[in-house]
Each structure stands twice: as structure tokens, then as C-alpha cells.
Protein backbone atom coordinates (compact mmCIF):
# COMPACT_ATOMS: atom_id res chain seq x y z
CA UNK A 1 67.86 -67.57 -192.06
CA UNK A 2 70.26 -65.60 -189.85
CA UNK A 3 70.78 -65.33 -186.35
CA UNK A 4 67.91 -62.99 -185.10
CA UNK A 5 66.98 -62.07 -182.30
CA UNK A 6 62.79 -61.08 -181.61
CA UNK A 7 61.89 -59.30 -178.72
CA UNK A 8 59.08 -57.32 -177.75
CA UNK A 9 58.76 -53.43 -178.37
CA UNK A 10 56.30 -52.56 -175.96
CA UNK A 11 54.99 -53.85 -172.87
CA UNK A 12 54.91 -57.42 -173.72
CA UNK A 13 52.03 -59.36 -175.11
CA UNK A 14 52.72 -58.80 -178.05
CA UNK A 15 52.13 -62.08 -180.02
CA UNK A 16 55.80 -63.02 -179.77
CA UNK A 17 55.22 -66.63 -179.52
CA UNK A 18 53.44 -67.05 -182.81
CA UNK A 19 56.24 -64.91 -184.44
CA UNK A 20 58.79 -67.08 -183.01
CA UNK A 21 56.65 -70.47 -183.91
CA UNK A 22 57.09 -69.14 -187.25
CA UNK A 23 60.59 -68.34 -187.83
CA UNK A 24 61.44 -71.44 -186.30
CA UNK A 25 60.54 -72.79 -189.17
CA UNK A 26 63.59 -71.83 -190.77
CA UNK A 27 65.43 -72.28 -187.86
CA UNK A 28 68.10 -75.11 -186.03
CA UNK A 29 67.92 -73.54 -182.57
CA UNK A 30 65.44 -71.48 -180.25
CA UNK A 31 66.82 -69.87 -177.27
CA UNK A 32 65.17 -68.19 -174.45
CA UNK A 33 67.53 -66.15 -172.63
CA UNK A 34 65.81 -64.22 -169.52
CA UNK A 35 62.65 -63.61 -167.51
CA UNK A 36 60.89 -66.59 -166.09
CA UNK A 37 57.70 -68.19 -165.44
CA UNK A 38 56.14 -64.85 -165.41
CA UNK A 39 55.72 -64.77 -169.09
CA UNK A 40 53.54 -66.64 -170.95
CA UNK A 41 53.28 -67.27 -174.91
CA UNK A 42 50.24 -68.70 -176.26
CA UNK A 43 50.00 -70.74 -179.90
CA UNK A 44 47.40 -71.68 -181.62
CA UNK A 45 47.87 -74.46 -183.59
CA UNK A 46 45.86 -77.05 -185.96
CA UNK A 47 43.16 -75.08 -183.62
CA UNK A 48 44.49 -75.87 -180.66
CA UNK A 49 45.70 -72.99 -178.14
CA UNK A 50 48.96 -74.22 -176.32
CA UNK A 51 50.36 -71.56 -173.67
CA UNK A 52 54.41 -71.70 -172.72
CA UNK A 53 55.91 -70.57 -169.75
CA UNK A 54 59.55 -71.59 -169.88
CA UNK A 55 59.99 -74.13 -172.94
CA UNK A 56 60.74 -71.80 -176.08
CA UNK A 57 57.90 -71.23 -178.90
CA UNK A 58 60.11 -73.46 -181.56
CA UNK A 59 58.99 -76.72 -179.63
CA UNK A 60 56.34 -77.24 -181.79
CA UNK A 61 58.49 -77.40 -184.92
CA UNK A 62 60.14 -80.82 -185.58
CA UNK A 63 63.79 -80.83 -185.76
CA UNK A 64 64.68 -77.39 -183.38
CA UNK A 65 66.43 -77.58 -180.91
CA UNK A 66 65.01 -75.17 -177.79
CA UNK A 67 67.32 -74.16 -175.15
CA UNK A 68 66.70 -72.35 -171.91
CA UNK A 69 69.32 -70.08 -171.09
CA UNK A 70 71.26 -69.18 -168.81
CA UNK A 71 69.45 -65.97 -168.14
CA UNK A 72 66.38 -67.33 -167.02
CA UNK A 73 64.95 -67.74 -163.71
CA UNK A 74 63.47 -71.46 -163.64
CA UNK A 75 60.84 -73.05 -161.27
CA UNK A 76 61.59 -76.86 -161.28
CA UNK A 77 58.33 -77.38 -160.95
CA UNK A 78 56.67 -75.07 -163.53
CA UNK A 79 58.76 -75.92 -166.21
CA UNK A 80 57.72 -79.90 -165.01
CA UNK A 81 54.25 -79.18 -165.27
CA UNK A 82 54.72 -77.67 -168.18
CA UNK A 83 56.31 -80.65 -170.16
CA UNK A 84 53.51 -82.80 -168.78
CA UNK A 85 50.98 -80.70 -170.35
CA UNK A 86 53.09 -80.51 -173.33
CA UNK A 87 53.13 -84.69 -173.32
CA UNK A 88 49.38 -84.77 -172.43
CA UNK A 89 48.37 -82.81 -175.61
CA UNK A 90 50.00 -85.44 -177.46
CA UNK A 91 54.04 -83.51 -178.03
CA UNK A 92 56.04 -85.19 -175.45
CA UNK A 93 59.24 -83.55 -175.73
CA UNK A 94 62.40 -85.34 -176.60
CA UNK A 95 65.03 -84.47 -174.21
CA UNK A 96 67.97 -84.30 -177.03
CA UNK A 97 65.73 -81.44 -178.45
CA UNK A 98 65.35 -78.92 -175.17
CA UNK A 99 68.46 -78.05 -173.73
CA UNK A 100 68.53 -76.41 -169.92
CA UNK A 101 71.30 -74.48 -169.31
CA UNK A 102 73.17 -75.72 -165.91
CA UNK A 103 73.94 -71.81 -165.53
CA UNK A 104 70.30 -70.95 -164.97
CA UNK A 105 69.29 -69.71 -161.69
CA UNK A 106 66.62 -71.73 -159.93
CA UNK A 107 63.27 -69.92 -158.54
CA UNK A 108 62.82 -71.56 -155.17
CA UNK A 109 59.64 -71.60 -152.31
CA UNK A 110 60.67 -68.80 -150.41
CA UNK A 111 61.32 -66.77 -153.62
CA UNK A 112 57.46 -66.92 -154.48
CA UNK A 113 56.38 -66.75 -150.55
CA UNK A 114 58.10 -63.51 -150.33
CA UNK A 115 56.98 -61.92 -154.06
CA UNK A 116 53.62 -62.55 -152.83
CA UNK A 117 53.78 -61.16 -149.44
CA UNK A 118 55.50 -58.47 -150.23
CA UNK A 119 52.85 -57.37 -152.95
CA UNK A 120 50.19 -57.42 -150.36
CA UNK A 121 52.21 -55.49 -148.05
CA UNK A 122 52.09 -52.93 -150.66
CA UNK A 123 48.52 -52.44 -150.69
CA UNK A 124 47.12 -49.71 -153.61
CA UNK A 125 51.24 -49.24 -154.17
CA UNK A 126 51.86 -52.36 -155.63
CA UNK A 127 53.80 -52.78 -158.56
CA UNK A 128 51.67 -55.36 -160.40
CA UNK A 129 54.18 -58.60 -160.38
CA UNK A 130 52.57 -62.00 -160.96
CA UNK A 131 53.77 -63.76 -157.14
CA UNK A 132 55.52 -66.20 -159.02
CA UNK A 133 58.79 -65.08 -157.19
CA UNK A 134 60.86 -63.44 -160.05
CA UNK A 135 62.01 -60.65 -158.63
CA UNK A 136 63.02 -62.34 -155.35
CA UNK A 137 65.11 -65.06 -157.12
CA UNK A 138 67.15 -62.42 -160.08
CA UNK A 139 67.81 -60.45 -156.43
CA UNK A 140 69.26 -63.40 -154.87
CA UNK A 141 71.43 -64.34 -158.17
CA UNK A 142 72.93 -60.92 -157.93
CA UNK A 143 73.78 -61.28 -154.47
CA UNK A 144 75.44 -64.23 -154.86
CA UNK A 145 72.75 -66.24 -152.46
CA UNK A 146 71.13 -67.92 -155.41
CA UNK A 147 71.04 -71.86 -156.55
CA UNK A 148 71.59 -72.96 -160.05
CA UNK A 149 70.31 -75.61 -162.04
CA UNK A 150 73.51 -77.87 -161.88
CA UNK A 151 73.14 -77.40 -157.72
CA UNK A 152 70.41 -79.54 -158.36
CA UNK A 153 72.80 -83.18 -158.90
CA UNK A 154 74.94 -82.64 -155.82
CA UNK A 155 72.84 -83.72 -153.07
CA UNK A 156 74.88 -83.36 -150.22
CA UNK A 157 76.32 -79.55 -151.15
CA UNK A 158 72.50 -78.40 -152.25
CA UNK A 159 71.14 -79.26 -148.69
CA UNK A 160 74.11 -77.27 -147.03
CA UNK A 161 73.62 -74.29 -149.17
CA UNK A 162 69.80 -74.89 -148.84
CA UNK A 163 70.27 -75.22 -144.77
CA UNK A 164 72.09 -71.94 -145.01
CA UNK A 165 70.03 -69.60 -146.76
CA UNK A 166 66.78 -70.61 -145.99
CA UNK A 167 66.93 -69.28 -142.38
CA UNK A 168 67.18 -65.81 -143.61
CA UNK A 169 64.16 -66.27 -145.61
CA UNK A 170 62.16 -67.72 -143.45
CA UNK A 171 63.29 -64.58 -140.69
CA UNK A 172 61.78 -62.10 -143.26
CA UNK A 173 59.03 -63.83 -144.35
CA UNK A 174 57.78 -64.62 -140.29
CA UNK A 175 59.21 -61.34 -138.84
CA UNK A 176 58.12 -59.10 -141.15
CA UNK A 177 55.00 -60.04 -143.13
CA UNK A 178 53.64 -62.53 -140.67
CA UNK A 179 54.35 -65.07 -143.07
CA UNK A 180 54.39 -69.33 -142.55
CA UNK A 181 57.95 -70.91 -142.59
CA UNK A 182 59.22 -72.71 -145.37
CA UNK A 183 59.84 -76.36 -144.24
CA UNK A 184 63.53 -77.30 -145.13
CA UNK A 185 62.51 -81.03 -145.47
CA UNK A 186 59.96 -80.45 -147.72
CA UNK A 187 62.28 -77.59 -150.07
CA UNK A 188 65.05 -80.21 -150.01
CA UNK A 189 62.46 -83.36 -151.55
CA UNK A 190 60.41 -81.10 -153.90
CA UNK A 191 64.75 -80.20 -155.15
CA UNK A 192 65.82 -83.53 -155.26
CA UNK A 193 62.65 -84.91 -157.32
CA UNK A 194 62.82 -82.23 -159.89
CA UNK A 195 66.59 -82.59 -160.02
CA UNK A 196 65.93 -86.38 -161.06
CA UNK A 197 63.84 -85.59 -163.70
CA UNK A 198 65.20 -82.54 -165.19
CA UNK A 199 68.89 -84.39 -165.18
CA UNK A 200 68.41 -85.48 -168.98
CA UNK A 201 67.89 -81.85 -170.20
CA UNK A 202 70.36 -80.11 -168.46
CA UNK A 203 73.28 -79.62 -170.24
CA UNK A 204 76.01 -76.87 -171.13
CA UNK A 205 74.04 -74.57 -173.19
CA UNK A 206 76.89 -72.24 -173.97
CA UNK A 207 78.91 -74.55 -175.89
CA UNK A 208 76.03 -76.06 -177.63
CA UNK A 209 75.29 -72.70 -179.00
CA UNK A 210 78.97 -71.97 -179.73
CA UNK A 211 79.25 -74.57 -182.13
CA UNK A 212 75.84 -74.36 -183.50
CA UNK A 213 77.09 -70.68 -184.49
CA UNK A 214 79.98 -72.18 -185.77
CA UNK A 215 78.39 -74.82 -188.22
CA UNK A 216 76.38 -71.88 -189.48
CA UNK A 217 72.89 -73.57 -187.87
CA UNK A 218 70.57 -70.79 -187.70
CA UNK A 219 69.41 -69.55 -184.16
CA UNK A 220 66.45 -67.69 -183.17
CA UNK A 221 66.82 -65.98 -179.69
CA UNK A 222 63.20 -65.51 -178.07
CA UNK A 223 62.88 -62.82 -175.50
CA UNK A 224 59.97 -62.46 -172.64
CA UNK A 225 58.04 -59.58 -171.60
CA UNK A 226 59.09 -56.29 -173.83
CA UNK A 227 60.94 -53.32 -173.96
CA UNK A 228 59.07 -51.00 -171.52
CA UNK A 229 59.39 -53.78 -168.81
CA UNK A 230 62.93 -54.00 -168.83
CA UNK A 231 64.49 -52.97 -165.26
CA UNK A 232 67.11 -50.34 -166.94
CA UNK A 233 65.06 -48.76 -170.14
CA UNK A 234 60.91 -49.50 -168.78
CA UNK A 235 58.74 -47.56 -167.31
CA UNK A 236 60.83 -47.75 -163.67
CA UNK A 237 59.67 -48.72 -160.88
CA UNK A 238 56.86 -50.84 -162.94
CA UNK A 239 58.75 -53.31 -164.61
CA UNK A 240 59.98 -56.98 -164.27
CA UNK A 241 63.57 -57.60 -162.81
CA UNK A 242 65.91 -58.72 -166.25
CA UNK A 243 67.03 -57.04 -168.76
CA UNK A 244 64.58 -57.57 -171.77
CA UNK A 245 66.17 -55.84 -174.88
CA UNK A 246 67.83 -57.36 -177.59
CA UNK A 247 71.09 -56.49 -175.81
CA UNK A 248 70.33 -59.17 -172.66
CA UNK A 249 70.34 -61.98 -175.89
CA UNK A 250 73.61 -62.74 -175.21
CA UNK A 251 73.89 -62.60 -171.84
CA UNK A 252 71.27 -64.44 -171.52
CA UNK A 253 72.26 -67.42 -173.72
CA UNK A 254 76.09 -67.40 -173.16
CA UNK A 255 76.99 -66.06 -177.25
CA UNK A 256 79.02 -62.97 -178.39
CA UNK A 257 77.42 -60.23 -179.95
CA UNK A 258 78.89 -60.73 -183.29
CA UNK A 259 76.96 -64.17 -183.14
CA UNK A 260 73.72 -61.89 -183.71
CA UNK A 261 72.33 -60.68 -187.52
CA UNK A 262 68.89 -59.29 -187.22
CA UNK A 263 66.79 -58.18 -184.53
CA UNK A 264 62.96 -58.12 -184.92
CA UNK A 265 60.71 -56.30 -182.76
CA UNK A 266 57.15 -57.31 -182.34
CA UNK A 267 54.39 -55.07 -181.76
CA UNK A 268 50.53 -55.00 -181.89
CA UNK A 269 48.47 -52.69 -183.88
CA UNK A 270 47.44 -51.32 -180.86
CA UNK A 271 49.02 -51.16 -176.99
CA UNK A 272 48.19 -53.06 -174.32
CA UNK A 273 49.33 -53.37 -170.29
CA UNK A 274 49.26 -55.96 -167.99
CA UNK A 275 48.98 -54.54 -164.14
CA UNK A 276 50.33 -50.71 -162.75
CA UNK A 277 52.22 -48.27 -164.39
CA UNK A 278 52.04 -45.47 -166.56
CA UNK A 279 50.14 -46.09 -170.21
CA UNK A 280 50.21 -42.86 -172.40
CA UNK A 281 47.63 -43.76 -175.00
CA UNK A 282 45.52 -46.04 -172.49
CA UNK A 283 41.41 -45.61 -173.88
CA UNK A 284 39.76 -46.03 -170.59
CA UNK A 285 36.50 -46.64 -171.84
CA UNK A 286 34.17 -48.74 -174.17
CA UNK A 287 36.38 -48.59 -177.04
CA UNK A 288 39.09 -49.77 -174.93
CA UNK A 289 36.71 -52.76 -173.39
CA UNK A 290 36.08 -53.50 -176.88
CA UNK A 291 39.43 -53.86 -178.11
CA UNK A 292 40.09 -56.16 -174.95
CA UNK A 293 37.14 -58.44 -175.44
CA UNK A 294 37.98 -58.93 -179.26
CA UNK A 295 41.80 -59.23 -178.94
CA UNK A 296 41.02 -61.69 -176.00
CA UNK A 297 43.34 -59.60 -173.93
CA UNK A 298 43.89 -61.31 -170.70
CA UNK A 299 47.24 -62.61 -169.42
CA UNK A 300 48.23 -65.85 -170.32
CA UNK A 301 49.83 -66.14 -167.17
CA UNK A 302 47.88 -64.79 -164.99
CA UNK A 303 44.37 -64.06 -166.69
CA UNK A 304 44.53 -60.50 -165.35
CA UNK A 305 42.33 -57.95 -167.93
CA UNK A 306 44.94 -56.31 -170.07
CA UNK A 307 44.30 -52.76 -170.03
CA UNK A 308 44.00 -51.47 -174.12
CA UNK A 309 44.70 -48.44 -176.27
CA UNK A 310 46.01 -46.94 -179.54
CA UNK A 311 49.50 -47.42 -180.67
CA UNK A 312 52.32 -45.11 -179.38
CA UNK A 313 54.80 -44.43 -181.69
CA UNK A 314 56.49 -42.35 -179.78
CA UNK A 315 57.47 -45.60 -177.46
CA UNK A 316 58.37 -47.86 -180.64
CA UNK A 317 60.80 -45.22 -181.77
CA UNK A 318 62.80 -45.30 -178.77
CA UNK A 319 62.16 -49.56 -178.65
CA UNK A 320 64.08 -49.14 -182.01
CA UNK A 321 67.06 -47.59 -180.58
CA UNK A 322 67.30 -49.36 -177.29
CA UNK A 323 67.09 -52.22 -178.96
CA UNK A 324 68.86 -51.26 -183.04
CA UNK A 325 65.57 -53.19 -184.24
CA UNK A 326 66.23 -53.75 -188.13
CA UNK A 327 62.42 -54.86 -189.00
CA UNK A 328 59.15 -55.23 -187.32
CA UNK A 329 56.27 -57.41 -186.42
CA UNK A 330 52.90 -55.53 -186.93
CA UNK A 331 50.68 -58.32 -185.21
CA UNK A 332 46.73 -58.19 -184.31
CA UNK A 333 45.46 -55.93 -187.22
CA UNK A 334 42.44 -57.78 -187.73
CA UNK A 335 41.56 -56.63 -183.92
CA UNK A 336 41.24 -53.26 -185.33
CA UNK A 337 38.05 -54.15 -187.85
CA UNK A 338 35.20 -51.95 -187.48
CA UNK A 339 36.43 -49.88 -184.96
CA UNK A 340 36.07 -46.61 -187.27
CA UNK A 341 38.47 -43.66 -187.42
CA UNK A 342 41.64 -44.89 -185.78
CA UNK A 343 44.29 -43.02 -183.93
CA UNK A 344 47.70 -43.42 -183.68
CA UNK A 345 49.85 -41.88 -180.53
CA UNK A 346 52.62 -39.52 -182.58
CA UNK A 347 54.35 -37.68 -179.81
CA UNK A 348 54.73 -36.88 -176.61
CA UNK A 349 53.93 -32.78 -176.71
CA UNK A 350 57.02 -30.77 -176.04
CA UNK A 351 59.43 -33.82 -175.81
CA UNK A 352 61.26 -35.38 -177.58
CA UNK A 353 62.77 -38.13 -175.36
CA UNK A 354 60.80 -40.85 -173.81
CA UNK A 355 60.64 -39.43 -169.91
CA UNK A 356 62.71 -41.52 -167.79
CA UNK A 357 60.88 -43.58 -165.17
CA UNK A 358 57.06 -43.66 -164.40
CA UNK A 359 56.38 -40.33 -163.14
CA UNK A 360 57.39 -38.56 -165.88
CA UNK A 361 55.64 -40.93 -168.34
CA UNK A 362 52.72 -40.27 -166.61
CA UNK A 363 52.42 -37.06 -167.14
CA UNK A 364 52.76 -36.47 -170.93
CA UNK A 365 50.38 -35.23 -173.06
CA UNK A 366 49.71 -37.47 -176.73
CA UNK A 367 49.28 -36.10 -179.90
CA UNK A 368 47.70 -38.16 -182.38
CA UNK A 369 46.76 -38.23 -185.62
CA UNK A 370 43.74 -40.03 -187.06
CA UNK A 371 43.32 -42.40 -190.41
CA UNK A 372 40.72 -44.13 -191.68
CA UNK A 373 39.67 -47.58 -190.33
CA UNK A 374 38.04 -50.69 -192.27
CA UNK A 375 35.50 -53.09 -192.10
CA UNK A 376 36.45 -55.43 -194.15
CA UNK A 377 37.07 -59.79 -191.73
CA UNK A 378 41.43 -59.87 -192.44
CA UNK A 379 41.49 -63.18 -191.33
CA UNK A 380 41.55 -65.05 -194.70
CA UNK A 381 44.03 -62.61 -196.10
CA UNK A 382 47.40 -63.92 -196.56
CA UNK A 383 49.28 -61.51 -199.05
CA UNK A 384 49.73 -57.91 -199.15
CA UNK A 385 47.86 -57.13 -202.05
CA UNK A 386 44.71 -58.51 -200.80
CA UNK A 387 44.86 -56.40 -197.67
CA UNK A 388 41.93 -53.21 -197.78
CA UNK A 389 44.08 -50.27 -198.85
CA UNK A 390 43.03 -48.23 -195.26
CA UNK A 391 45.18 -51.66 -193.69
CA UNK A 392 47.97 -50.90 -195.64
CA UNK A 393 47.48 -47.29 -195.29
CA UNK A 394 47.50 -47.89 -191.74
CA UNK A 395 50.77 -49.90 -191.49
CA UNK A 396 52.42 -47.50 -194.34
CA UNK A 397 52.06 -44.67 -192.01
CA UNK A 398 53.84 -46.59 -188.91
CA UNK A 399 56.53 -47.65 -190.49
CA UNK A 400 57.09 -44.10 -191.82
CA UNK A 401 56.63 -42.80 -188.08
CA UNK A 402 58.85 -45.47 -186.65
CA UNK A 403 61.58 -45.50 -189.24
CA UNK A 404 62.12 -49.37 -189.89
CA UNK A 405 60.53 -51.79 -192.45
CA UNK A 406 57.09 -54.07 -191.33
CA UNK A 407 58.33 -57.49 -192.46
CA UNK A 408 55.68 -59.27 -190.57
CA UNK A 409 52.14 -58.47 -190.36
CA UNK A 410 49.70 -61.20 -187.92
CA UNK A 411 45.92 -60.94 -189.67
CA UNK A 412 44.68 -63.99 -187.25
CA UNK A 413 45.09 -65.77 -184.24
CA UNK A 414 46.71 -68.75 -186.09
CA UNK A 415 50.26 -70.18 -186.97
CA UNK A 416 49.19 -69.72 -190.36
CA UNK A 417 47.37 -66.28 -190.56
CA UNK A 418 50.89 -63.95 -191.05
CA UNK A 419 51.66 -62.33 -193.93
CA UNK A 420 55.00 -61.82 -195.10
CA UNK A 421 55.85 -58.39 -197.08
């Protein structure tokens, strides 16, 4: 297997995870290189559903190594909890096999104090964000007021820099959304506990993958949220705060682009949204409730109802070229059973660009085309052939709209329900 990089090509939720379980498989290395706690990736496995946060998809598969990147935006203690539930459910993770790069940026108490108050300051404007303090903490790494993982092993520096940011913070949070202080005391020995545990798996992430590239051990680079979420090409002001095309992949993980082969995008059969913003082909009505309630389309970070509709080509196009995808993912087509004549979004009428920010988006006017649906349980089905011919009718006619090959298509909830064209 190559190098590859798999990121989403819509709004996220895509089913990434599984994809990424999968091709670790053939993989040596699985990197996650931006976003934070804010995404979440659920697996099901042997029938068991495991949801990540921070630790990359490949930690099920024995013998990858999973590195956190230097793009992300860690929580100490979310990615903590995390490894205890991981250890609970009977996979306690061997340090030599997750890596946590010493470059990434640390989400801290007043980061999530302040993403939630501002969000209820907001009121009916509110962008949607998940108050786990994302935003707040990629704003402080860009104005150089951020802490960094390897800030965490120098006791006496962290509580100066902690003793001289926090003050600001706390000034915001009590002067202008009425908010508690944030003890230092209590910031400085919630630090210096995770510090002590995470101190085996931090380690220079950068080299590691340098001369992993080097041996020729395949990586897989897993990215968070999707492509109409990213701060530069999503639906602006509605997106997260990183950079989630393929692009941020090295970045993100510390590599040079000629480090990278493929780039797979993953996409449902359908669309689906998580919070505010603009959604072109959004079915705001029973159809829609039905596709949620099938799909089981709630956050697996949050829990929030994901709000549902037909595919939009028009938006995968332009994920193609933001993002040079060379094959997709065509996951969740057995969500699609029995729902009778589908649609798919073709256009945007009069346009040919993808409007630039929200308002725009919000305003255009879809025009689909419908094909014929099936009845016909796709969960069993694990070749091509097998598929009803209005299936591969279906994904025929969206890969001819969006101009790259299907590679991948998900049939099941499962590890094992993909099938590989």
C-alpha cells in the first residue's frame, strides 16, 4: 500500500473511521494530523461499537503504529480517558505503538470555558461548535500564547507560562461573559498529572515518520471533520478552526508533500450536517427523519441529531479539486434501501462554482436528477457483482458526475461489510 491520505469530502461523518480501520490493515503507520477532540470516529468491531476522539482508527489493528500529530489540538485529559476506555474494553494500548507528537498544541480549561461561553453569548447566532474549546486553543497557537505537549515535562517553566496567560483568560471569561475563574492551582495539578502519564507516548513524531517514509513502511494519514468544515475552503463562518483537506496532511504530521501517493475521499450515499450552516440538498421532512433514524445519525461526539439529505455532487466535485482526490469512498448505501426513487443534487442552477462562504451557499437553487432505488437488505453483500443493478446504477452515475473512480463502497455498519471494486 502507498502513502494515502483519507479525508472527508463533505461535512464530516462520513464513516472515515471504518475506512481507515480498514486500510490499516495494509498499513505500518496511522497518523492523525489536525482537529481535536471535536471529532469523533466510531468502529464497530467483532460487534462491538468503539468511538475515538484523538487515538487514530488503526489502533485496533495489531502491529500499526498510530501517531498524533503535530496538528492536533489535544486535551490531556480526553485523550486519558480515552485510553482508559480503550484498556477497559479489553485493548490497552502499548505505548511503543501510539506516538504523541511533542509539537502538538495542548487544549487547556480556559480554552473550553471560553468556547462554551462564548456560544451562549451568541444566542440563535451561534455557529454550532461542540464547547470542547477548539477554536479557542488553534487561536491561541497562532498567536503564539499556546502550550505544547513537551511544556508538559518542565515543571517549573509550564507554571510561569501558565501564571502568565491565564490572567488574561480569566479577565475575559469574568468581565465579559460573567464567567467563574479558572483556579491556577488546580490548571497547574490537572497539567502535571497528565504530563506524568502521557510522558511514555510523547515522542518526536516528525522523525519517526521521516524514516518510516524512508524504509518504505506504508502510512495512512487520517483526517477529522471534512472538506466543507475546513476554515479556508467550508462553508465560512460555519466551520471548525484547522485546515481539513488533504493539503493540512503534512502540516499536520511534520512530512513533505512528495511523502504522499494517493488521497481518498470518503463520502456517504447521502449528506448529512452536524449543527448551523448552510445545507443545499437538506430534506427537512419525514424522508429526512427517516434517513437519520436508519443511518443512526447522531454525533458521536456530541449526540446532536444530524440533519440528512440527498447527495450533492456539486460539493464532491469541488472536494475533488480542493483536495486532488484520486478515488473515493461511497459509504452507507445500504441506508438508502427502500427509500424509492432517489435523487441526487447535480448542480447548483446558474453556477458553476461552489459560492464562497455561507450566504451564498444558502441561497442556491439544486437541480437533481432522479434514479431508481432498491429494496433489496445490502448488508450480506460483499462483491460487486452481487450488488442489485439500481446500487450499481446508483454509484455508476456518481462517479460519472464526480469524475473519479469508487474504490470503496461501505454496505454495513461493520469492519467487515466494505466492498472493494
Amino acid at each position: 500500500m502507498s502513502n494515502t491520505v483519507v479525508v472527508g469530502a463533505q461535512w464530516g461523518d462520513e464513516g472515515k473511521g471504518k475506512i481507515v480501520d480498514l486500510l490499516a490493515e495494509r498499513s505500518r503507520w496511522v497518523v492523525r494530523y489536525q482537529g481535536g477532540n471535536n471529532a469523533g470516529h466510531t468502529l464497530v468491531v467483532n460487534g462491538r461499537k468503539v468511538i475515538l476522539h484523538l487515538v487514530p482508527s488503526g489502533i485496533l489493528q495489531e502491529g500499526c503504529t498510530c501517531v498524533i500529530g503535530n496538528g492536533v489540538v489535544v486535551d490531556p485529559g480526553v485523550l486519558l480517558h480515552e485510553l482508559d476506555t480503550l484498556a477497559a474494553g479489553g485493548n490497552p494500548v502499548d505505548p511503543s505503538r501510539l506516538v504523541l507528537s511533542t509539537e502538538a498544541h495542548l487544549i487547556l480549561p480556559w480554552h473550553r470555558a471560553l468556547d462554551r461561553a462564548r456560544e451562549q453569548a451568541l444566542g440563535d447566532r451561534r455557529i454550532g461548535t461542540t464547547g470542547r474549546g477548539i477554536g479557542p486553543a488553534y487561536e491561541d497557537k497562532v498567536g503564539r500564547r499556546g502550550l505544547r505537549v513537551a511544556d508538559l515535562f518542565d515543571r517549573e517553566a509550564l507554571a510561569a507560562r501558565v501564571g502568565e496567560l491565564l490572567p488574561d483568560h480569566n479577565r475575559r471569561l469574568v468581565e465579559w461573559y460573567g464567567e467563574a475563574p479558572i483556579s491556577l492551582e488546580a490548571t497547574l495539578a490537572e497539567l502535571d498529572a497528565a504530563g506524568e502519564r502521557l510522558r511514555p507516548y510523547a515522542r518526536p513524531a516528525t522523525r519517526l515518520l521521516f524514516e518510516a517514509w524512508k524504509r518504505a513502511e506504508p502510512i495512512l494519514f487520517e483526517g477529522a471533520q471534512g472538506t466543507f468544515l475546513d476554515v479556508d475552503h467550508g462553508t465560512y463562518p460555519f466551520v471548525t478552526s484547522s485546515n481539513t483537506v488533504a493539503g493540512s496532511a503534512c502540516a499536520g504530521a511534520g512530512i513533505g508533500p512528495t511523502a504522499i501517493d494517493e488521497v481518498i475521499g470518503i463520502a456517504k450515499a447521502y449528506s448529512t450536517r452536524v449543527g448551523a450552516g448552510p445545507f443545499p440538498t437538506e430534506l427537512d421532512d419525514a424522508l429526512g427523519a427517516r434517513i437519520r433514524e436508519v443511518g443512526h445519525e447522531f454525533g458521536a461526539t456530541t449526540g446532536r441529531p444530524r440533519r440528512c439529505g440527498w447527495l450533492d455532487t456539486m460539493l464532491l466535485r469541488h472536494a475533488v479539486m480542493v483536495n486532488g482526490l484520486t478515488s473515493l469512498a461511497l459509504t452507507k448505501l445500504d441506508v438508502l434501501t427502500g427509500l424509492g426513487p432517489l435523487k441526487i443534487g447535480l448542480a447548483y442552477r446558474g453556477l458553476e462554482d461552489v459560492p464562497a462562504g455561507a450566504a451564498g451557499l444558502s441561497r442556491v437553487e439544486v437541480d437533481y436528477e432522479e434514479v431508481e432505488g432498491w429494496t433489496q437488505d445490502l448488508s450480506g453483500v460483499r462483491a460487486w457483482g452481487d450488488l442489485p443493478g439500481a446500487v450499481r446504477d446508483y454509484v455508476g452515475r456518481v462517479e460519472e458526475l464526480v469524475g473519479v473512480p469508487i474504490r470503496l463502497l461501505g454496505v454495513g455498519p461493520g469492519r467487515e461489510a466494505v466492498i472493494e471494486r
